[in-house]
Protein backbone atom coordinates (compact mmCIF):
# COMPACT_ATOMS: atom_id res chain seq x y z
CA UNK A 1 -63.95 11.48 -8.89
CA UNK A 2 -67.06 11.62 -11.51
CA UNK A 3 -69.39 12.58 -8.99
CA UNK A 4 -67.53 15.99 -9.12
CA UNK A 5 -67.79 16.81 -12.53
CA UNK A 6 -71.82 15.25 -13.23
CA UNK A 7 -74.79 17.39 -12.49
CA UNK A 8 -78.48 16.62 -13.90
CA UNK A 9 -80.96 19.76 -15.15
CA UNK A 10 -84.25 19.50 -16.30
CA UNK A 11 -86.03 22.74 -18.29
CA UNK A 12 -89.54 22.13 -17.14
CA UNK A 13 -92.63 22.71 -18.79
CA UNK A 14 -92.95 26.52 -18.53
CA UNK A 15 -89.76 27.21 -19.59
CA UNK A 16 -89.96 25.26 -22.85
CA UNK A 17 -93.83 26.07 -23.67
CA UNK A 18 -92.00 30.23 -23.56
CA UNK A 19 -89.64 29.29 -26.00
CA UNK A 20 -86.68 29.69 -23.25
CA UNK A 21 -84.49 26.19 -24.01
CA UNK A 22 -82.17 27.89 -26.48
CA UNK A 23 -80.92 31.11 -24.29
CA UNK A 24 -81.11 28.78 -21.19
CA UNK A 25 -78.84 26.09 -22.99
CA UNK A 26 -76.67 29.11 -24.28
CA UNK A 27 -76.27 30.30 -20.72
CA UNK A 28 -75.29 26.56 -19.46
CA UNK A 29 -72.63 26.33 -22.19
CA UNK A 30 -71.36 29.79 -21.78
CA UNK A 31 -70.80 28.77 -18.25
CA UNK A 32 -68.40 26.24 -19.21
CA UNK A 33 -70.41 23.43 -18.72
CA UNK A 34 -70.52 20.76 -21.13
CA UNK A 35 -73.53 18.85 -22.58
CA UNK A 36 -73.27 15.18 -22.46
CA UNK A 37 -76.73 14.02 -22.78
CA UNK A 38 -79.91 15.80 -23.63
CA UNK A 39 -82.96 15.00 -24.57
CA UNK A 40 -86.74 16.24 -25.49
CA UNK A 41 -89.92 13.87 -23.62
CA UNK A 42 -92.85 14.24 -22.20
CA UNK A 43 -93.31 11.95 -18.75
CA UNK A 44 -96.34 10.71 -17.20
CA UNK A 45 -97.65 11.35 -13.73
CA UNK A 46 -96.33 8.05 -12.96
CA UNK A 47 -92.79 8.89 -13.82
CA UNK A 48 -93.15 12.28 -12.17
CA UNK A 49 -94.36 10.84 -8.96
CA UNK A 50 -91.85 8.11 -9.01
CA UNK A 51 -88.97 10.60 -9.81
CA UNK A 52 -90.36 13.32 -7.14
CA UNK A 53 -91.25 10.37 -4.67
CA UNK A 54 -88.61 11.76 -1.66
CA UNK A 55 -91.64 14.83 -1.83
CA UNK A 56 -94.49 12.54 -1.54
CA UNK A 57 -95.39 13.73 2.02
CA UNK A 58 -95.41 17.51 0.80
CA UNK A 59 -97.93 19.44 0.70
CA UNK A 60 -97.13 21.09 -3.37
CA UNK A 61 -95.95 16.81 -4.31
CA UNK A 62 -99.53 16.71 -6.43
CA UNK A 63 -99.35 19.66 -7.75
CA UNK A 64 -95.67 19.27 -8.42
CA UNK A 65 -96.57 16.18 -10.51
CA UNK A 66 -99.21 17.56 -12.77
CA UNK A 67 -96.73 20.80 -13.60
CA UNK A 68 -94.14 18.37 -14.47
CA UNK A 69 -96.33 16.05 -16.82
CA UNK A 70 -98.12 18.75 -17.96
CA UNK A 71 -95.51 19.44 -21.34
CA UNK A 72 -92.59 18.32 -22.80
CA UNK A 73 -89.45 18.94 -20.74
CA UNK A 74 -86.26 18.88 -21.26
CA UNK A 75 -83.40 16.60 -19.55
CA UNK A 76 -79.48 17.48 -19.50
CA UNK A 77 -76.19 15.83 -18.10
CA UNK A 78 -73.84 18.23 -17.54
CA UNK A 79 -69.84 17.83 -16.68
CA UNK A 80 -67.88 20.27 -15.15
CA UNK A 81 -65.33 20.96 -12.28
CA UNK A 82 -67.37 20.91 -9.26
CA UNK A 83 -70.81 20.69 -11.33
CA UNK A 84 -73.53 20.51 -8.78
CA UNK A 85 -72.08 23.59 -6.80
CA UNK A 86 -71.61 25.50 -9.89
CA UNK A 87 -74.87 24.80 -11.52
CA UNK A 88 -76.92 25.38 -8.55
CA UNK A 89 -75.04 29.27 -8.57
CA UNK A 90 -75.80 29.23 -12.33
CA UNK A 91 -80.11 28.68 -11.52
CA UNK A 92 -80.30 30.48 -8.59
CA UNK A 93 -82.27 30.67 -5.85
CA UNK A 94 -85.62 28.22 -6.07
CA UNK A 95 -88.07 31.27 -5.69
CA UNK A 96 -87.11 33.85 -8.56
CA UNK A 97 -87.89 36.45 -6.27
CA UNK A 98 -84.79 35.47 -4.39
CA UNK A 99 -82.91 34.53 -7.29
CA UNK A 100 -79.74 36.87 -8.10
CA UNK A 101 -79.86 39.31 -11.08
CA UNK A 102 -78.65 37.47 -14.33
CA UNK A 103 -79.51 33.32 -13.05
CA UNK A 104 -81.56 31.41 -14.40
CA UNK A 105 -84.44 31.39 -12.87
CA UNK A 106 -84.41 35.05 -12.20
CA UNK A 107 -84.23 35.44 -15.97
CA UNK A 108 -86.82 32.66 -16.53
CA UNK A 109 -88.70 31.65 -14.14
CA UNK A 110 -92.28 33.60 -13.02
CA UNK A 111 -92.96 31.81 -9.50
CA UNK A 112 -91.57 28.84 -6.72
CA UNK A 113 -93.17 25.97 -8.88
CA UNK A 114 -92.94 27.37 -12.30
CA UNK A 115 -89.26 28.30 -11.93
CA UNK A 116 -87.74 27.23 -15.04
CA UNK A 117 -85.29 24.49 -14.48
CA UNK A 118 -83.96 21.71 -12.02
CA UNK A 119 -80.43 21.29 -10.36
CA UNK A 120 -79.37 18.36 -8.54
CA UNK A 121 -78.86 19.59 -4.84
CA UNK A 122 -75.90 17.49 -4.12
CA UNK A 123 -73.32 15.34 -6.02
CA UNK A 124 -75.03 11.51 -5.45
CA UNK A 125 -78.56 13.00 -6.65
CA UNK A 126 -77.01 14.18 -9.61
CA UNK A 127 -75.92 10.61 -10.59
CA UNK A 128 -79.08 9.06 -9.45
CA UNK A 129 -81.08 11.12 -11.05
CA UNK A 130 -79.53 10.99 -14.77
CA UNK A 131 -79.63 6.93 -14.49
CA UNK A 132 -83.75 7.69 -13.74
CA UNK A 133 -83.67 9.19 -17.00
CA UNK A 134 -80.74 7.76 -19.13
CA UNK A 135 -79.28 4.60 -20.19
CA UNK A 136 -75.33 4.75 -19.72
CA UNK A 137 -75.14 4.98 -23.57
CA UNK A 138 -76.87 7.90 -23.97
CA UNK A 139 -74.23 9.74 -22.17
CA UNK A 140 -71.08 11.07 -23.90
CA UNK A 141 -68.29 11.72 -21.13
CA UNK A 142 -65.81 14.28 -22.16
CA UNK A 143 -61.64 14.40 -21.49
CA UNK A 144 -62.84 15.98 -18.59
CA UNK A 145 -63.97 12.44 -17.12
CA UNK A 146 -61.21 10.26 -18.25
């Protein structure tokens, strides 16, 4: 059952431009979650609209783009028991004002758009979103997977 043990994260732009990757990573691994493919880029407007294209009809989709392609950001696959559920505990609430003490994006993030990091919301986004972003041998499956 991989779908149970993938998740996808992204540290967007505001969190990396404040120097938050490392304590955010540190928090992810102290978690128990393991790291099994990361990476550093910087994606167009295209890519951001293409990857955010289920938000299209929104009314924060263009603004959502130009945050997200505004700076580098940073892309993780994750593996863990029951990783989506987990991680999404782990970030918190979307607004940080509803986030609980000690996530994520209560630590990190300073409003609803600029909040700091991305969690797939359910176990097939997770998968579909990390094959947006990564080939299959950029990921490094664990024990955990086999």
């Amino acid at each position: 059952m991989l779908y149970r043990k993938i998740t996808f994260s992204i540290i967007k732009p505001d969190a990396v431009q404040k120097n938050y990757l490392v304590p955010i990573l540190s928090k992810i691994i102290h978690a128990g979650f393991n790291i099994i493919g990361i990476k550093m880029i910087r994606i167009s407007r295209k890519e951001a609209k293409k990857f955010y294209e289920e938000h299209e009809k929104e009314f924060f989709f263009n603004s959502l783009v130009k945050f997200m392609s505004s700076g580098p950001i940073v892309l993780i696959v994750l593996e863990k028991e029951n990783a989506v559920k987990d991680f999404r505990i782990l970030i918190g609430d979307k607004n940080p004002i509803k986030a609980k003490k000690g996530t994520i994006r209560n630590l990190y993030a300073t409003s609803l758009e600029k909040n700091a990091i991305h969690g797939s919301d359910s176990n097939e986004k997770a998968i579909k979103e990390y094959q947006f972003y990564f080939a299959n041998r950029e990921i490094f499956y664990s024990k955990l997977i086999n």
